[in-house]
Protein backbone atom coordinates (compact mmCIF):
# COMPACT_ATOMS: atom_id res chain seq x y z
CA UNK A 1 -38.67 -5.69 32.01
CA UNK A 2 -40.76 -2.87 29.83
CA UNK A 3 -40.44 -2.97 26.43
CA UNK A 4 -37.95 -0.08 26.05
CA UNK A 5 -35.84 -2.09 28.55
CA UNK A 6 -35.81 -4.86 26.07
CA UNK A 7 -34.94 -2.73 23.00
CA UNK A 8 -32.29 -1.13 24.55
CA UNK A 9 -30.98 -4.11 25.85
CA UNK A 10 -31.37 -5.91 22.56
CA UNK A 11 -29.47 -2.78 20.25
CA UNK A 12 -26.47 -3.13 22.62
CA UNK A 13 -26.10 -6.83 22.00
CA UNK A 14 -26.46 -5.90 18.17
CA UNK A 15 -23.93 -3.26 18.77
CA UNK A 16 -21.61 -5.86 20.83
CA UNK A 17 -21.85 -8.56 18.60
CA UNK A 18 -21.07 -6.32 15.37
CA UNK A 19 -17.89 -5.46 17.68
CA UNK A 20 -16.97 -8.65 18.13
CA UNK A 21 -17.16 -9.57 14.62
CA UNK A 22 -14.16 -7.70 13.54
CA UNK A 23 -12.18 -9.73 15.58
CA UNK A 24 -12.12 -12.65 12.99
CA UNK A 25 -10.48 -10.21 10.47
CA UNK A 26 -7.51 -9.91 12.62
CA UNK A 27 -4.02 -11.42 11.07
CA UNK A 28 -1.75 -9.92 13.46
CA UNK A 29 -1.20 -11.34 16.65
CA UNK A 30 -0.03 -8.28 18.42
CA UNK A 31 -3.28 -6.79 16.96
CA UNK A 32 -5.57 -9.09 18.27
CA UNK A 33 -4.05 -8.90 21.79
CA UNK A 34 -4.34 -5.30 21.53
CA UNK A 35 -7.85 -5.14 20.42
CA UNK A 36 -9.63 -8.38 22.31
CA UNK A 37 -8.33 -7.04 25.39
CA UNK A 38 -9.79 -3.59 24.52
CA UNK A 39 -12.96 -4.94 23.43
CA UNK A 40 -13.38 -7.52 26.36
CA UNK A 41 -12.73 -4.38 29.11
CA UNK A 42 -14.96 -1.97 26.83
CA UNK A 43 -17.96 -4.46 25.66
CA UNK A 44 -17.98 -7.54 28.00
CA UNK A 45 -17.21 -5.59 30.98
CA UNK A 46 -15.05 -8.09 32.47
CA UNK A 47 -13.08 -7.56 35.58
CA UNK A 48 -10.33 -10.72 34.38
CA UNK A 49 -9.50 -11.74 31.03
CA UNK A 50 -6.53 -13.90 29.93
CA UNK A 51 -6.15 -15.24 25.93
CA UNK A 52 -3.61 -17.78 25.42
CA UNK A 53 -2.16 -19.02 22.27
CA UNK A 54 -0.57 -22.57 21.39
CA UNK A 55 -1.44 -26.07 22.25
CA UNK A 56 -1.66 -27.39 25.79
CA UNK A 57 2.09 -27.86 27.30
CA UNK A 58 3.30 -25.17 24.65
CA UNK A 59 1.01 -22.21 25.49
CA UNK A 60 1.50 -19.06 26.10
CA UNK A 61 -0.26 -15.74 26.98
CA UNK A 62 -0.48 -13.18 24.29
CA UNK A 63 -2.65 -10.70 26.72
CA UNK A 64 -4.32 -10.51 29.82
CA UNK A 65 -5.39 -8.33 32.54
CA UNK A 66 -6.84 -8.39 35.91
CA UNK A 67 -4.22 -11.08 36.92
CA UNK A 68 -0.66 -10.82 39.05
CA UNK A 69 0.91 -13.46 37.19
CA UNK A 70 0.36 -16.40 34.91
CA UNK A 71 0.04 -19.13 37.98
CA UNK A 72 -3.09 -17.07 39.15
CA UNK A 73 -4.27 -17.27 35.61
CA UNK A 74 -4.15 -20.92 36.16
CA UNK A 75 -5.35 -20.82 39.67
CA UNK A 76 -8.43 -18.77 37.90
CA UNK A 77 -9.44 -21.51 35.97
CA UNK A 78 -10.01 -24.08 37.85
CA UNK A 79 -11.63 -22.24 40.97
CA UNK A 80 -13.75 -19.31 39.74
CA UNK A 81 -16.08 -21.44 37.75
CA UNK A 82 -19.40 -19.90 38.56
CA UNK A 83 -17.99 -16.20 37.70
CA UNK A 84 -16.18 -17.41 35.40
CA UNK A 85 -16.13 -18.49 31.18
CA UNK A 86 -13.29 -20.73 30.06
CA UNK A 87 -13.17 -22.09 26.26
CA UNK A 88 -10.33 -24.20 24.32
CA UNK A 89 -9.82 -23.10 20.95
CA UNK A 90 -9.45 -24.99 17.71
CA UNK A 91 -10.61 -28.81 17.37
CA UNK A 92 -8.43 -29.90 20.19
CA UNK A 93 -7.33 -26.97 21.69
CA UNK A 94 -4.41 -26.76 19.69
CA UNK A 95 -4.78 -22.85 18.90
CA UNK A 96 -5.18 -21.77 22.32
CA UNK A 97 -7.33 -20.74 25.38
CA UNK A 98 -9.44 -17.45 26.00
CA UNK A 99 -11.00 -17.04 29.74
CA UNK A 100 -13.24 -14.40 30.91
CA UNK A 101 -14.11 -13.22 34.57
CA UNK A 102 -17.08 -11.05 36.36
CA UNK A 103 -17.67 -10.18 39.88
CA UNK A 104 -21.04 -11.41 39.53
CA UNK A 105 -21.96 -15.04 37.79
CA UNK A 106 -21.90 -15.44 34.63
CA UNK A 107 -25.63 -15.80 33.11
CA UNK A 108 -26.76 -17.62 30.16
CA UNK A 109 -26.98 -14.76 28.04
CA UNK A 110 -23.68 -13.58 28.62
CA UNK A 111 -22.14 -16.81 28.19
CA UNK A 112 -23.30 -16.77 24.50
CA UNK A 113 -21.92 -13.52 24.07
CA UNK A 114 -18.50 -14.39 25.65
CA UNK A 115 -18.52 -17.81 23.51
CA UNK A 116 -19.37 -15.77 20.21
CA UNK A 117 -16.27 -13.23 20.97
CA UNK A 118 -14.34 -16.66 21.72
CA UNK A 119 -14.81 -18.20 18.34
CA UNK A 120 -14.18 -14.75 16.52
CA UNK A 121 -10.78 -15.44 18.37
CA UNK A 122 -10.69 -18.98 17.57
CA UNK A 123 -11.02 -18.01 13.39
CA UNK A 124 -8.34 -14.92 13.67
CA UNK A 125 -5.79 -17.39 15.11
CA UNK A 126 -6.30 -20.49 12.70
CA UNK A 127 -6.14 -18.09 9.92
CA UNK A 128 -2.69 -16.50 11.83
CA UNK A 129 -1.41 -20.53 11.75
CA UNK A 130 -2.72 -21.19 8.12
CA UNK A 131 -0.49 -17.85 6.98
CA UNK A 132 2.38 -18.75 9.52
CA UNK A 133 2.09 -22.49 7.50
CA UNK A 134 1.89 -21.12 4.20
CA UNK A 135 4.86 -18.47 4.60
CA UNK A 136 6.66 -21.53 5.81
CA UNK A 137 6.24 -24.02 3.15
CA UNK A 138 6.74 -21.01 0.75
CA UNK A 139 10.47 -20.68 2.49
CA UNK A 140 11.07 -24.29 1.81
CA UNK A 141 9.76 -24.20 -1.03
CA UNK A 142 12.47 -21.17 -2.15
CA UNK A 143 15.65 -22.84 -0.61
CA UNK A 144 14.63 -25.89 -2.14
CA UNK A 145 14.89 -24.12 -5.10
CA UNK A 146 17.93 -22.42 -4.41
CA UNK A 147 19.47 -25.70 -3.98
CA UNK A 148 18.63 -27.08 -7.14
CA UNK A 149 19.47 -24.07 -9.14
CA UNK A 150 22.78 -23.34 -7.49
CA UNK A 151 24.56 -26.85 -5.26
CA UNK A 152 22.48 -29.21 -7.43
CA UNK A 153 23.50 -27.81 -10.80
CA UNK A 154 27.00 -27.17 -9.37
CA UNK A 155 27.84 -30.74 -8.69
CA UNK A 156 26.37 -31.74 -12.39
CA UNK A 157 28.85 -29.34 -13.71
CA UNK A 158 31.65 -30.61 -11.88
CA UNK A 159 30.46 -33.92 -12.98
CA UNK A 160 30.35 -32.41 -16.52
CA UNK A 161 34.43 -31.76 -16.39
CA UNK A 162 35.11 -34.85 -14.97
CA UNK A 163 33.52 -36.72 -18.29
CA UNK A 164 35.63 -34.06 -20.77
CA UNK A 165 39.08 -35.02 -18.97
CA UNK A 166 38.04 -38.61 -19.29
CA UNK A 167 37.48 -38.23 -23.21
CA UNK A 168 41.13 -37.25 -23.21
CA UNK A 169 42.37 -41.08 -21.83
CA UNK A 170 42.49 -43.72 -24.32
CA UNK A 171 39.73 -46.22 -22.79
CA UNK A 172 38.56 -49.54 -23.64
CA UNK A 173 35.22 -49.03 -26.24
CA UNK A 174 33.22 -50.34 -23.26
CA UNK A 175 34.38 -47.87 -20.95
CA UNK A 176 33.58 -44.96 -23.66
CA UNK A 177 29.98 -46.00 -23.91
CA UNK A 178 29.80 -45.66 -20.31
CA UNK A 179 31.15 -42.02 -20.31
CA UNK A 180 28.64 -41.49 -23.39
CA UNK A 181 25.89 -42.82 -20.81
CA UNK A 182 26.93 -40.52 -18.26
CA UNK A 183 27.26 -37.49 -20.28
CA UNK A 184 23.77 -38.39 -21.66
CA UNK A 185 22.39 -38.69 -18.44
CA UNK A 186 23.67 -35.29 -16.85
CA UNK A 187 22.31 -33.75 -19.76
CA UNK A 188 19.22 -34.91 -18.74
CA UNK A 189 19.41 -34.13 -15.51
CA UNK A 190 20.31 -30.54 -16.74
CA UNK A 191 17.19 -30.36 -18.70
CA UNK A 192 15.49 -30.99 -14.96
CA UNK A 193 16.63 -28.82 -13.58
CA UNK A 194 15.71 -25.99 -16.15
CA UNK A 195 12.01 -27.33 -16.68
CA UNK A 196 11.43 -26.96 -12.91
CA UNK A 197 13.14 -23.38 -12.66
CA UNK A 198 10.44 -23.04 -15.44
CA UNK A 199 7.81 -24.08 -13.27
CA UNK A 200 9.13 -21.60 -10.48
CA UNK A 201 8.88 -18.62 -12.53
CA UNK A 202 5.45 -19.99 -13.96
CA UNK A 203 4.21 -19.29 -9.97
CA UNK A 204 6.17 -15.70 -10.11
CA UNK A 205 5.19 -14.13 -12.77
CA UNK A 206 2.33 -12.13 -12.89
CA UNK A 207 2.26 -9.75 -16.00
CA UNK A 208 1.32 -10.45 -19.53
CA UNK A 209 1.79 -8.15 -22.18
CA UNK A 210 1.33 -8.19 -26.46
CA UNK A 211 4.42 -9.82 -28.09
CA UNK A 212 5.74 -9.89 -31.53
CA UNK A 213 4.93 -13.61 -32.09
CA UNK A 214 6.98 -13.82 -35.23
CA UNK A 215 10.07 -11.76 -34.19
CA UNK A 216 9.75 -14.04 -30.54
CA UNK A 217 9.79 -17.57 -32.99
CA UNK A 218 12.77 -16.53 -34.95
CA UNK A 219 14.62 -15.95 -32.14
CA UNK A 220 14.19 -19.37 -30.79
CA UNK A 221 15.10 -21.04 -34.14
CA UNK A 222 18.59 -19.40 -34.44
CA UNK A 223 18.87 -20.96 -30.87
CA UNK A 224 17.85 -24.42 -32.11
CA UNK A 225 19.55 -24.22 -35.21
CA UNK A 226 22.87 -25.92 -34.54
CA UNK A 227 21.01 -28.51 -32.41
CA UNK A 228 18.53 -28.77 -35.63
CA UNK A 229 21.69 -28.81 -37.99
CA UNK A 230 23.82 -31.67 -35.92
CA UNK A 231 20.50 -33.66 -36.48
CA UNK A 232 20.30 -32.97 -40.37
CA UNK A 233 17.01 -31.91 -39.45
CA UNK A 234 15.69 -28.35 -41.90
CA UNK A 235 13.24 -25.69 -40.07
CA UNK A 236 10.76 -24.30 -42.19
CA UNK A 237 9.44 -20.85 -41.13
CA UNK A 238 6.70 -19.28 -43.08
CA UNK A 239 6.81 -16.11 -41.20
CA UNK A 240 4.93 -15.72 -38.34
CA UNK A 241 3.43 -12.11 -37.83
CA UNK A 242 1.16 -11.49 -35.46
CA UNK A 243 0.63 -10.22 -31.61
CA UNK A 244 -0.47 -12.23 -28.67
CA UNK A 245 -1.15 -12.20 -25.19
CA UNK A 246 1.68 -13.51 -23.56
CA UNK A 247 5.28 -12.92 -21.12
CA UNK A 248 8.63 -14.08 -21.29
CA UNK A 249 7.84 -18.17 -20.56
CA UNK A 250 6.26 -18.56 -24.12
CA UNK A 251 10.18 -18.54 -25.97
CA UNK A 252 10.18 -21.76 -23.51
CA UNK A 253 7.12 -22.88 -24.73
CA UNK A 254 8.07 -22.88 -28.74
CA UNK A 255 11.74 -23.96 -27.78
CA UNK A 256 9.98 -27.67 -25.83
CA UNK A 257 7.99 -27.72 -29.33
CA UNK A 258 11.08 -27.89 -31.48
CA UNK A 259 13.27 -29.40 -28.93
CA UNK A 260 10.47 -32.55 -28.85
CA UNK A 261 10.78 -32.82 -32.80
CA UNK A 262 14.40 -32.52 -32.89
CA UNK A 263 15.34 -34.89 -29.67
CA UNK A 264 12.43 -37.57 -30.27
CA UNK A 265 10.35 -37.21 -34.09
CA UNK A 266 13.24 -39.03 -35.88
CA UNK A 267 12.30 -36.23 -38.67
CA UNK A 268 14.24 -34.20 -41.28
CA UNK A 269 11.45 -31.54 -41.33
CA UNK A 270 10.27 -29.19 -39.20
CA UNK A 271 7.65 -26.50 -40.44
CA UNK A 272 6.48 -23.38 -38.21
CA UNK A 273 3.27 -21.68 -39.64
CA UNK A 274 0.18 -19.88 -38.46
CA UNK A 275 -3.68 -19.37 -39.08
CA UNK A 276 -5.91 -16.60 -37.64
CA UNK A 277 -9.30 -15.91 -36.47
CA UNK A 278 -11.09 -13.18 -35.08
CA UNK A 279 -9.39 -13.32 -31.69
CA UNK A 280 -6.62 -16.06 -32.14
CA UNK A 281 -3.57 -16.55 -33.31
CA UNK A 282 -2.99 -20.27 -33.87
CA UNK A 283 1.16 -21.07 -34.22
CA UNK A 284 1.26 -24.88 -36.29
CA UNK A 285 4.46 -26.70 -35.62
CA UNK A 286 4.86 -29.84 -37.39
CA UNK A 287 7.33 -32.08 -38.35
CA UNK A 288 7.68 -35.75 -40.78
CA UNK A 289 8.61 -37.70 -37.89
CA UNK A 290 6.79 -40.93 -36.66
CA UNK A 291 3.89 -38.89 -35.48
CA UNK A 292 2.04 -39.64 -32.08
CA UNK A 293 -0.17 -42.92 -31.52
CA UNK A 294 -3.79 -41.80 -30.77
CA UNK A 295 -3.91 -43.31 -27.85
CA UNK A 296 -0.89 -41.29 -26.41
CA UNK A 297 -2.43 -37.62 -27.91
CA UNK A 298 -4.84 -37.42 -24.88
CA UNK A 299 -1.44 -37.60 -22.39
CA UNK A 300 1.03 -36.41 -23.72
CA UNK A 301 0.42 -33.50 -22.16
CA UNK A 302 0.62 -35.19 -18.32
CA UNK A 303 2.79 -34.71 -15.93
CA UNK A 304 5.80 -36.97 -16.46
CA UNK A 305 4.48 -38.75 -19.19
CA UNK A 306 6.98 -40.45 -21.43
CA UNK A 307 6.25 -41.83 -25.19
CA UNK A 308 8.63 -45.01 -25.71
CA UNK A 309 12.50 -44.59 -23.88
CA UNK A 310 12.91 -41.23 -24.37
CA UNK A 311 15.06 -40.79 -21.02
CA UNK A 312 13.77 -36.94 -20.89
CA UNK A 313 12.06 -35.63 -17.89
CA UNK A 314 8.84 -36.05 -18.97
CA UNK A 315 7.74 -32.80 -18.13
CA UNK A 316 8.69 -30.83 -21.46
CA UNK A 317 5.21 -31.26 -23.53
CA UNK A 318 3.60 -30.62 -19.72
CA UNK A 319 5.30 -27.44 -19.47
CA UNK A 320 4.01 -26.40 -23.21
CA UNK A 321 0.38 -26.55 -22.26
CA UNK A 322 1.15 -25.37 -18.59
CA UNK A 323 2.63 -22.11 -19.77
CA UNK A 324 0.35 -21.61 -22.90
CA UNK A 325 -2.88 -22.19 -20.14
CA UNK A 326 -0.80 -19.51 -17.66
CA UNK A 327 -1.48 -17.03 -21.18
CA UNK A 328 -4.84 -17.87 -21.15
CA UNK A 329 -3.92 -20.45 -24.72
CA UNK A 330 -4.19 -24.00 -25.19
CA UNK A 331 -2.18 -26.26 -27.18
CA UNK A 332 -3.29 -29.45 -29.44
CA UNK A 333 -2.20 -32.60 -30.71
CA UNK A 334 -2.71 -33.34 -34.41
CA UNK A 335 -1.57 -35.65 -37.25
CA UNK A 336 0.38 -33.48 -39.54
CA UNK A 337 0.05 -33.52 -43.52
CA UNK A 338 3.70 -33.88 -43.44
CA UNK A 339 3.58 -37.33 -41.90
CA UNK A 340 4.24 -36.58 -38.06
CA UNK A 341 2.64 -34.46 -35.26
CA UNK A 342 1.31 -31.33 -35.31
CA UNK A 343 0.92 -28.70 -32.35
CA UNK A 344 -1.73 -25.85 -32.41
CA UNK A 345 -0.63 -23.27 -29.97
CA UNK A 346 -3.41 -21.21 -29.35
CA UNK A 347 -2.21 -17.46 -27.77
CA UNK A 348 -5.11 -14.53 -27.44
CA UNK A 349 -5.35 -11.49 -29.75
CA UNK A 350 -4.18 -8.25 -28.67
């Protein structure tokens, strides 16, 4: 062979093999039958090609051509070995099978080229399974949520008029503390439910915009207020004014911060306040509760972490720095100068 021969020869290989490579990029399956069985007539010049996709006893052909039917597909394999190039694809063969077919033998060089187009295949269909996997566990993942927001939160409602008509019998002190028990307890269960509906949205929501810290703070004290009141607890608010990075989850995140002093400080004071630098806006809430051991201010933050028998869900202080990190903030643990805790929220200037 001259040496044009072998340049020639050499730029259509290039050319092939950049052909082939688009293959990979492939997610739909219709699309890669369509366009490996155009590229294996145009580029391999095969007489017979067959891909098939699924593990062995659950296969199936996605394209072929050059056969009569799938039992001479199979016939194919196992006779026409010389003329022939036969590859499993994935680890075990659990994505499929891709076979090729000449007149002529099949030489070493083309072999590489056939088993280069087959592992272009091989990457477009585990990346078809990982999607097909992921859109999957994304549709569990949404009825599963569907049934907690809706059956689940049903049933604790129904379970919710079942303790009022009891308060309306005369029962044995025992027996009240009992209801009391289960009324605390579906409360609880309540407060579950709406942390990990929290969680969910955390996932959805995309958008941040600048928000009226102080007129977003007030707001969630005249929702805590009779809670704050029944408690003889007072709210301090110095008036907050400034505007942050953030999106509707941060009302949650300063509601958690007031519910945890109300529900478990054992205070009478809660104070709101705020401190500035050049690009943040740092929101103190602090109360004259029992404060936080040191040794629990590096966890309280964790994932169902619970100070003493709180009988919460544990993931209220989680969902604080969760959804303050989702804003691109952080939140802090201090002592407070009124005797209890103190959180920093940190929220970006805008």
């Amino acid at each position: 062979m001259n040496e044009s021969s072998f340049s020639q020869r050499a730029l259509g290989e290039l050319s092939a093999l950049h052909e082939i490579s688009s293959l990979s990029l492939l997610r739909d399956e219709s699309e890669l039958a369509r366009m490996s069985r155009e590229k294996a007539w145009r580029i391999l010049d095969v007489q017979k090609f067959a891909l098939m996709k699924g593990p062995e006893g659950d296969r199936r052909i996605i394209t072929s051509f050059g056969f009569r039917n799938e039992e001479n597909i199979e016939n194919n394999l196992k006779e026409n070995e010389e003329n022939g190039f036969c590859m499993t694809l994935g680890e075990n063969g659990e994505l499929g099978k891709v076979y090729f077919e000449k007149d002529t033998p099949v030489k070493g060089r083309e072999r590489r080229i056939f088993r280069l187009f087959s592992l272009r295949l091989e990457e477009s269909l585990a990346t078809q399974k990982e999607i097909k996997e992921r859109q999957n566990a994304e549709e569990r993942r949404e009825f599963l949520h569907f049934l907690l927001r809706h059956d689940l939160r049903n049933k604790i409602q129904a379970l919710q008029g079942y303790n009022e008509l009891l308060k309306d019998f005369d029962l044995p002190r025992e027996a009240e503390k009992y209801v009391e028990k289960s009324v605390q307890t579906i409360k609880n269960s309540n407060d579950l439910i709406e942390k990990v509906s929290i969680l969910q949205e955390m996932d959805e929501e995309k958008e941040t915009k600048k928000l009226n810290v102080g007129k977003l703070i007030r707001s969630v004290i005249e929702k805590r207020k009779t809670q704050a009141l029944e408690e003889s607890i007072e709210i301090e608010h110095d008036g907050v004014d400034c505007r942050a990075k953030g999106g509707p989850l941060l009302e949650e995140l300063f509601s958690n911060l007031l519910e945890n002093s109300i529900r478990h400080a054992n205070c009478s004071k809660i104070r709101i306040g705020k401190e500035e630098t050049e690009n943040e806006c740092i929101i103190k809430v602090e109360d004259d509760g029992h404060g936080i051991p040191n040794g629990e201010k590096e966890k309280i933050f964790e994932k169902g972490f619970h100070s003493g028998k709180t009988g919460g869900s544990g993931l209220g202080m989680y969902l604080v720095q969760q959804i303050a990190e989702n804003y691109e903030g952080r939140v802090e643990v201090k002592d407070s100068e009124l005797g209890g805790a103190r959180f920093d929220v940190h929220l970006q200037k805008m």
